[in-house]
Protein backbone atom coordinates (compact mmCIF):
# COMPACT_ATOMS: atom_id res chain seq x y z
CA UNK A 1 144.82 97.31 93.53
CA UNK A 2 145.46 100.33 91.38
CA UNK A 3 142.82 102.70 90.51
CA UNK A 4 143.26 102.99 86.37
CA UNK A 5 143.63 106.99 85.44
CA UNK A 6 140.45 106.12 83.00
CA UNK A 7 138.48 104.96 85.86
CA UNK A 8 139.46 107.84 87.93
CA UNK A 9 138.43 110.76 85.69
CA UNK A 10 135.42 108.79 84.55
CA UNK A 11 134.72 109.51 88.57
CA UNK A 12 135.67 112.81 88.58
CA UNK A 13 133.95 113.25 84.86
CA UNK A 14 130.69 112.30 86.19
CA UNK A 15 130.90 114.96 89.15
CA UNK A 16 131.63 117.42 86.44
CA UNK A 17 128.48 116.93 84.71
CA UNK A 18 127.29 118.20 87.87
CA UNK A 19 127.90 121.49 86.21
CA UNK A 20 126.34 121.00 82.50
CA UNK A 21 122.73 120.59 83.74
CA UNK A 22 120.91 123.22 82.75
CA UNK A 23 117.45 122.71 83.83
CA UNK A 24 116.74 124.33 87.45
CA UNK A 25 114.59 122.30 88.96
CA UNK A 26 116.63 121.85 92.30
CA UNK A 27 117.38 118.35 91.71
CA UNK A 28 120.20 116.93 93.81
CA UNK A 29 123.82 117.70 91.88
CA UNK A 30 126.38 116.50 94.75
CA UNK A 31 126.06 112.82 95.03
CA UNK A 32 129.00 112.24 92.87
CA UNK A 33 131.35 113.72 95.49
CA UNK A 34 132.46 112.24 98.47
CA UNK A 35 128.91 111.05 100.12
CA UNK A 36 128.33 109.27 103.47
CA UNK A 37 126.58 105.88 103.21
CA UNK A 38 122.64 106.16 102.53
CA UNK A 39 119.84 104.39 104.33
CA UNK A 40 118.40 101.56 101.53
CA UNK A 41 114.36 101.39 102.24
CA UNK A 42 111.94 100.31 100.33
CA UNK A 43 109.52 103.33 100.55
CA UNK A 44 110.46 106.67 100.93
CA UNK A 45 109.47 108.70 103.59
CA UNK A 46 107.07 111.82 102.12
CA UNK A 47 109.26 114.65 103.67
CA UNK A 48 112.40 113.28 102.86
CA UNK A 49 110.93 112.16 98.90
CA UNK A 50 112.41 114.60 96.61
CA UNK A 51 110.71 117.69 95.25
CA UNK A 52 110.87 120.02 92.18
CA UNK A 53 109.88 123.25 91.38
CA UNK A 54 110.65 125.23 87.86
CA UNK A 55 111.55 128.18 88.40
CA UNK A 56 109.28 130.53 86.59
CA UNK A 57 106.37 128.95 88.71
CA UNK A 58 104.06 131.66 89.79
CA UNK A 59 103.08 129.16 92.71
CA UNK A 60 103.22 130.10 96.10
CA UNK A 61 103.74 127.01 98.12
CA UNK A 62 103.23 128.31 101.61
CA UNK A 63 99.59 129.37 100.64
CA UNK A 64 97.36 126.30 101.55
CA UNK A 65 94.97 125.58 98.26
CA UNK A 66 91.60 125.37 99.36
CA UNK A 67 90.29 121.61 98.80
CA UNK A 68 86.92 123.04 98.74
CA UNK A 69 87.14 125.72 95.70
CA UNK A 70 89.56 123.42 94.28
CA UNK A 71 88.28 121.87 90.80
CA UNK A 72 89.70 120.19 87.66
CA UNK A 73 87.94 119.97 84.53
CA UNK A 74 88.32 116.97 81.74
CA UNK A 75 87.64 118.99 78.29
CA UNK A 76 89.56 119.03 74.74
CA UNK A 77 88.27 116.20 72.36
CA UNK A 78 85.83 115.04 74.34
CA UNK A 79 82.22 114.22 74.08
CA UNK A 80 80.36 115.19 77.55
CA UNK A 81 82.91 117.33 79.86
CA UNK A 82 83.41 116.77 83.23
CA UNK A 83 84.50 119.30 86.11
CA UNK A 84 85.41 116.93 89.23
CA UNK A 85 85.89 118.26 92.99
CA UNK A 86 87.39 117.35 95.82
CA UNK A 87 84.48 115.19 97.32
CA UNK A 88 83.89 113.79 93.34
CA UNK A 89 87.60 112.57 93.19
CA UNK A 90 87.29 110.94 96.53
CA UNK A 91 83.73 109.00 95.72
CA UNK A 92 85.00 107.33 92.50
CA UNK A 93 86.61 103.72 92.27
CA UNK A 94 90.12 104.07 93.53
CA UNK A 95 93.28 101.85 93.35
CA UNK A 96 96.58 101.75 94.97
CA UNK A 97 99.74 101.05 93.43
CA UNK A 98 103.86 101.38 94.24
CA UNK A 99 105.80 103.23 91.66
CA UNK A 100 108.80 104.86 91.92
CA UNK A 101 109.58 108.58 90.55
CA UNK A 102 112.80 110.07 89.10
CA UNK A 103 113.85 113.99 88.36
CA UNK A 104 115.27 113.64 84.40
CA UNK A 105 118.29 115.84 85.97
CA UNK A 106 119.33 113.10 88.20
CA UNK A 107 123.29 111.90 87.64
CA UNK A 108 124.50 108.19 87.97
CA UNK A 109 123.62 107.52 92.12
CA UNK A 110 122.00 110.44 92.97
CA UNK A 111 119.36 111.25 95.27
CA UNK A 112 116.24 112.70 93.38
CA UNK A 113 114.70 109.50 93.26
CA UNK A 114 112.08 108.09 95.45
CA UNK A 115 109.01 105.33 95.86
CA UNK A 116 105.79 105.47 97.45
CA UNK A 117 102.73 104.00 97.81
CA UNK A 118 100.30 106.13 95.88
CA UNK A 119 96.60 105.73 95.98
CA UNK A 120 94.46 107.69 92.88
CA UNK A 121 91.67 107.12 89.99
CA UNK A 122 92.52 105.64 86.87
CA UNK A 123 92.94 108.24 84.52
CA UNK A 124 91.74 105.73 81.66
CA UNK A 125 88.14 105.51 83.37
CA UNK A 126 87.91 109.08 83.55
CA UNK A 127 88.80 109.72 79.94
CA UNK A 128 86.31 106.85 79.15
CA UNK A 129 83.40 108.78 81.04
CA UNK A 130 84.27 111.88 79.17
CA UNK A 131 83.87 110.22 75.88
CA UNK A 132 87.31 110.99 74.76
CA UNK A 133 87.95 110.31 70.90
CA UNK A 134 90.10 107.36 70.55
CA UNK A 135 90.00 107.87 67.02
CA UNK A 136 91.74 111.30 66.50
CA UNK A 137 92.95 112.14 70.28
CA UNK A 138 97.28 112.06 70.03
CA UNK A 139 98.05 113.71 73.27
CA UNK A 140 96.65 114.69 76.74
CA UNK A 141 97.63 117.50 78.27
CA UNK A 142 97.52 118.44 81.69
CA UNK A 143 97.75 121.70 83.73
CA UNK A 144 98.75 122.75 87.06
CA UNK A 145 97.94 125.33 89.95
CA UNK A 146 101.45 126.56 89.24
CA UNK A 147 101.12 127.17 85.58
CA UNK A 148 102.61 124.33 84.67
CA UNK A 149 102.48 122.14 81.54
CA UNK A 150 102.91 118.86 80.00
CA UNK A 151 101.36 116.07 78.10
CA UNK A 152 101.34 112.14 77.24
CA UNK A 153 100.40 110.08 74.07
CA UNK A 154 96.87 109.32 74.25
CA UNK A 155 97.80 105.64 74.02
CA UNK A 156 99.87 105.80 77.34
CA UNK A 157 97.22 107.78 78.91
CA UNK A 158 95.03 104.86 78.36
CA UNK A 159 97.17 102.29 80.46
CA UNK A 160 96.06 100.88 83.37
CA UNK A 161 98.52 102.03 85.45
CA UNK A 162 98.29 105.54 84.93
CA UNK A 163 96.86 107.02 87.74
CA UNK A 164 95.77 110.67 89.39
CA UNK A 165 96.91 110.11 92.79
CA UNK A 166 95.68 111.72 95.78
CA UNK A 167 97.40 109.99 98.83
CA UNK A 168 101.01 109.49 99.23
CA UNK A 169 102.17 106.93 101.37
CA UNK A 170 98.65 106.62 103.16
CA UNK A 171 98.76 109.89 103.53
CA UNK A 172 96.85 113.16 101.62
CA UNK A 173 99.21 114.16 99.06
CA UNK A 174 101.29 116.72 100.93
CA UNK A 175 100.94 120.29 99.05
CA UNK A 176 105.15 120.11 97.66
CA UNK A 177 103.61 117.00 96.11
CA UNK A 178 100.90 118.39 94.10
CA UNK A 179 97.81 118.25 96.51
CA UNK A 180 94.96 117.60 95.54
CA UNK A 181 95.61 115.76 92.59
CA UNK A 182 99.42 114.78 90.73
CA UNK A 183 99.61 112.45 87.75
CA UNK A 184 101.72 109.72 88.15
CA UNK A 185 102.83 107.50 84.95
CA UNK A 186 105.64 104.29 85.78
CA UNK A 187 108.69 104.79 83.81
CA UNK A 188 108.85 108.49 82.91
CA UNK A 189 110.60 110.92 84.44
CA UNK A 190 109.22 113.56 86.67
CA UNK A 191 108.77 116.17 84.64
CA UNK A 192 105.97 114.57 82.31
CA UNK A 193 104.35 114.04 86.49
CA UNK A 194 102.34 117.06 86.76
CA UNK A 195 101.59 118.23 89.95
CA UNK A 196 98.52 120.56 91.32
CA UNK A 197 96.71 119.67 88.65
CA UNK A 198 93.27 122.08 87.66
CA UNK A 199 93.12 120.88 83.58
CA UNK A 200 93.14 117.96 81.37
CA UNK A 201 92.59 118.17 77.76
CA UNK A 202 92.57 115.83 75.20
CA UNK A 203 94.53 116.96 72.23
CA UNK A 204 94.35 116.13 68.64
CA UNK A 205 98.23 117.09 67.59
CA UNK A 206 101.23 116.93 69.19
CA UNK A 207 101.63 119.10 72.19
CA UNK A 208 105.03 120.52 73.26
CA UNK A 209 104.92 121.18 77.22
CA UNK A 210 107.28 124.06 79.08
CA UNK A 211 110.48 121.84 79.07
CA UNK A 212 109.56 120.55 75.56
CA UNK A 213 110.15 123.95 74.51
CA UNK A 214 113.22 124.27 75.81
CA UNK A 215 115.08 121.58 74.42
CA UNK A 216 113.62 119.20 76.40
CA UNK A 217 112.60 115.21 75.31
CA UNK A 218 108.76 114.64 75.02
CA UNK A 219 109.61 111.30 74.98
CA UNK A 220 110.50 111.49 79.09
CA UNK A 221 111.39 107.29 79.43
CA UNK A 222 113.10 106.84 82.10
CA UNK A 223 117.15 105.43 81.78
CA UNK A 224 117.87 102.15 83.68
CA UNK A 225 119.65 103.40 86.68
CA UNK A 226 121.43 101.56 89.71
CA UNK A 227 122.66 102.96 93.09
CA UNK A 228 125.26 101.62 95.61
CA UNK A 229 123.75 103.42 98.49
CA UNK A 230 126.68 101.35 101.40
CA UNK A 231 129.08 101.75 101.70
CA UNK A 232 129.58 105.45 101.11
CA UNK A 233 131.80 106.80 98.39
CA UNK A 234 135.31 107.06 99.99
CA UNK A 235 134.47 105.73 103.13
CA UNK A 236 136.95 103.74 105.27
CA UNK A 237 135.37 100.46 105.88
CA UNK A 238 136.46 97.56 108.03
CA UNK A 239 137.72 93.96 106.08
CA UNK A 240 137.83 91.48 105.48
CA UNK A 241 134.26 91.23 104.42
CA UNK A 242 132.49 94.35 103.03
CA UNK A 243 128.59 94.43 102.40
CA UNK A 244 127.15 96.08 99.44
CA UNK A 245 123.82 97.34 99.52
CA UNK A 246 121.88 99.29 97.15
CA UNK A 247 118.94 99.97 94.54
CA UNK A 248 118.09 99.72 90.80
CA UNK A 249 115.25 100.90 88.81
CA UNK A 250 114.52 99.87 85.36
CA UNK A 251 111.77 102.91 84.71
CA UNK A 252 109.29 101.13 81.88
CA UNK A 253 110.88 97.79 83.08
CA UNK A 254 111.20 95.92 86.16
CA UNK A 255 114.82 94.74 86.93
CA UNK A 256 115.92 90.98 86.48
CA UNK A 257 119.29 91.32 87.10
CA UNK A 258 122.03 93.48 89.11
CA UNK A 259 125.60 93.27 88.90
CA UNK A 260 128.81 94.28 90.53
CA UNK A 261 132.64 95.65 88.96
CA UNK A 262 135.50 94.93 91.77
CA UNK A 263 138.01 95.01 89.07
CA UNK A 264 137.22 98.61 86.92
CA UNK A 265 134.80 97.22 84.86
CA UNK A 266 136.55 93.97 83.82
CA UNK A 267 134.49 91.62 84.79
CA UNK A 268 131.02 91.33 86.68
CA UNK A 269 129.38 89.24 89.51
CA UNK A 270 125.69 88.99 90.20
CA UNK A 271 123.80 90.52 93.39
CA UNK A 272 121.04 88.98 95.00
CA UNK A 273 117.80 91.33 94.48
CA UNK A 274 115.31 91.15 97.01
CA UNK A 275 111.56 90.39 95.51
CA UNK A 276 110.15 94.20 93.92
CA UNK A 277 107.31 95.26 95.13
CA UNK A 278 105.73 96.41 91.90
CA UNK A 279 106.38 96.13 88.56
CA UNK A 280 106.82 99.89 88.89
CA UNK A 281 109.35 100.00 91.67
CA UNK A 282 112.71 100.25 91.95
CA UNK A 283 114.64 96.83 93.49
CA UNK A 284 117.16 96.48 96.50
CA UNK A 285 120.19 94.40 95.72
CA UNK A 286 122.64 93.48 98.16
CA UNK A 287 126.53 91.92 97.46
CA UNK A 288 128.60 90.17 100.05
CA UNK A 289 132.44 90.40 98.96
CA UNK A 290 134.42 88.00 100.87
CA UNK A 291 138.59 87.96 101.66
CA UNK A 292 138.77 91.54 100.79
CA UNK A 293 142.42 92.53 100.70
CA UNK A 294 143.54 96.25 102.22
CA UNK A 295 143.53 98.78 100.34
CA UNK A 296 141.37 100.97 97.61
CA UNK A 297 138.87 99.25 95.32
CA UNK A 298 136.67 100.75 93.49
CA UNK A 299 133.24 99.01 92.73
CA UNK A 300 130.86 99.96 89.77
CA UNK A 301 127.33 98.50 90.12
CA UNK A 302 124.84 98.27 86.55
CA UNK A 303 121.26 96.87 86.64
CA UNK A 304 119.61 94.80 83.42
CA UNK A 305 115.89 95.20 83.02
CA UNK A 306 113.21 92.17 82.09
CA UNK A 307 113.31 93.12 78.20
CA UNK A 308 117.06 92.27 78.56
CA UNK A 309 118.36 95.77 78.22
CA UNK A 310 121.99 96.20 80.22
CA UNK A 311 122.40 99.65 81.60
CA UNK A 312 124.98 101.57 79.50
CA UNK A 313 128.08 102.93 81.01
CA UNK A 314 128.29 105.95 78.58
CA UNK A 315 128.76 108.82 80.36
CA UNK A 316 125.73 111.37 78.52
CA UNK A 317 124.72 114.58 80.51
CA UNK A 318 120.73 115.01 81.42
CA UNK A 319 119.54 117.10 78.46
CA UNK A 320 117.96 116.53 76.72
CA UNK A 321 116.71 113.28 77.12
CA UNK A 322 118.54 111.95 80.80
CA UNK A 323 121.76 111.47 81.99
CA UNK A 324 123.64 107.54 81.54
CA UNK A 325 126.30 106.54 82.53
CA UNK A 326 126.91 103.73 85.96
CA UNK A 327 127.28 104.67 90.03
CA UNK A 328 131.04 103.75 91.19
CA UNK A 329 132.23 104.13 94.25
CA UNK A 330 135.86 104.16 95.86
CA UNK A 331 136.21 102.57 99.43
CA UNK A 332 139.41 102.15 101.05
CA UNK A 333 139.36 98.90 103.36
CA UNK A 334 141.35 98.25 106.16
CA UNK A 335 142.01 94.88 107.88
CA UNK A 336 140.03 94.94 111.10
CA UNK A 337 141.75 93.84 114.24
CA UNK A 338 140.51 90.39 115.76
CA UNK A 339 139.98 90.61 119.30
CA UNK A 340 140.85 87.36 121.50
């Protein structure tokens, strides 16, 4: 089969957006090239989970915070405000909970995605014990060690699954990761995740955090995105059956459905998802294509979340708002021999 000249430059297009993004946050930028297959889990290791740091951070990461003199303090529109320490964060109620996270510079299947098991406090109780005002609050705002900045609507703030996570994976939050404390809200990207995190403050107006004020969305809802992580792009793989294997995130929504192109986007056949683990974590799907004839094929993968939503194939870069556009790969098969 033919690759279509459309289908190849919408390959080669996506690569290129590799140079339009404009926010350096050290997200990964090569995926759309060649890439060996990837290892589908269902958790991601923490030192292999991906990590972001802007770049006018003041932070020094190789200097160990000290738990002890560590503090964050709950103020703003609030009634009674509360300073909490290490030992204080540990004591209260805590919860665990799987949700994946996503860099808003990742491209159609790239890497800077990852899920864990995180364990925190429910950032809804605390703002509850600091008397927050429901009535006039619009935003809260949070602040890290590293001078960094960003907020949330008050009403998403006050979802249950909003959390201020401490352990990672049953581990303490490793330091890249925002030890002590990171927030961690399903279906937004990273950037609205603040790590190292010393201040929250409820706000009355609208607050625009440091990539708000570059161009940035405040919005930060996360794109539906899909992955074929086997086999790898332009990989030589043996026929005449070829296994497909992969993941899909819906961000705000879980995913019902994944599907596969062999034909450029023609038509589409269904993959078999294997049960999520969360409503806030990304799927594995996996595609058996039988009688595969030799040759070239490329194979486009798109995901449709539980609110029905099909993942769009226009190609958009990541500012301001995240990049769109679907994960296709070209493998080349070859007939393997039978041995008698």
């Amino acid at each position: 089969m033919d690759i279509s000249r459309r289908n190849l430059f919408k390959l080669t297009g996506l690569g290129a957006l590799a140079g339009l993004t404009s926010i350096t946050s050290g997200c990964d930028l090569g995926s759309m090239f060649g890439v060996p297959p990837r290892d589908t889990v269902y958790f991601t290791p923490n030192d292999k989970f991906y990590t972001v740091n802007y770049m006018d951070s003041p932070y020094n990461l190789s200097r160990d915070l000290d738990q002890e003199q560590w503090q964050m303090v709950v103020k703003g529109a609030v009634s009674n405000r509360v300073v909490l320490k290490w030992r204080d964060l540990l004591n209260r109620p805590s919860f665990d909970q799987i949700s994946t996270l996503m860099c808003i510079d990742t491209l159609p299947g790239g890497s800077s995605i990852g899920n864990a098991i995180w364990r925190g406090i429910s950032l809804k109780e605390l703002l509850l014990e600091a008397g927050a005002d429901t009535e006039t609050a619009r935003d809260v705002i949070f602040r890290g060690a590293d001078a960094y900045h960003d907020s949330i609507p008050f009403e998403r703030a006050m979802r249950d699954e909003v959390m201020l996570a401490y352990l990672m994976n049953g581990e303490k939050l490793p330091k890249e990761h925002g030890f002590p404390v990171r927030l961690v809200v399903p279906g937004l990207y990273g950037i609205k995740n603040v790590k190292w995190i010393t201040e929250i403050e409820v706000y009355n107006g609208d607050y625009q955090g440091y990539w708000q004020r570059k161009g940035w969305t405040d919005e930060g809802t996360i794109h539906i995105f899909s992955r074929i992580d086997s086999p790898g792009h332009y990989q030589d793989v043996p026929g005449p059956n070829v296994h497909f294997r992969g993941i899909a995130f819906g961000g705000p929504h879980s995913i019902a459905q994944v599907q596969l192109s062999l034909d450029q986007e023609k038509t589409w056949v269904e993959a078999e998802i294997e049960p999520p683990q969360s409503p806030w974590s990304w799927v594995v799907w996996n595609y058996h294509w039988n009688d595969v004839p030799a040759g070239k094929k490329m194979v486009s993968v798109r995901a449709i979340d539980t609110a029905g939503k099909v993942q769009t194939s226009e190609i958009t870069r990541p500012q301001p708002n995240g990049a769109t556009g679907l994960h296709s790969i070209v493998v080349n098969v070859y007939q393997a021999r039978v041995v008698t």
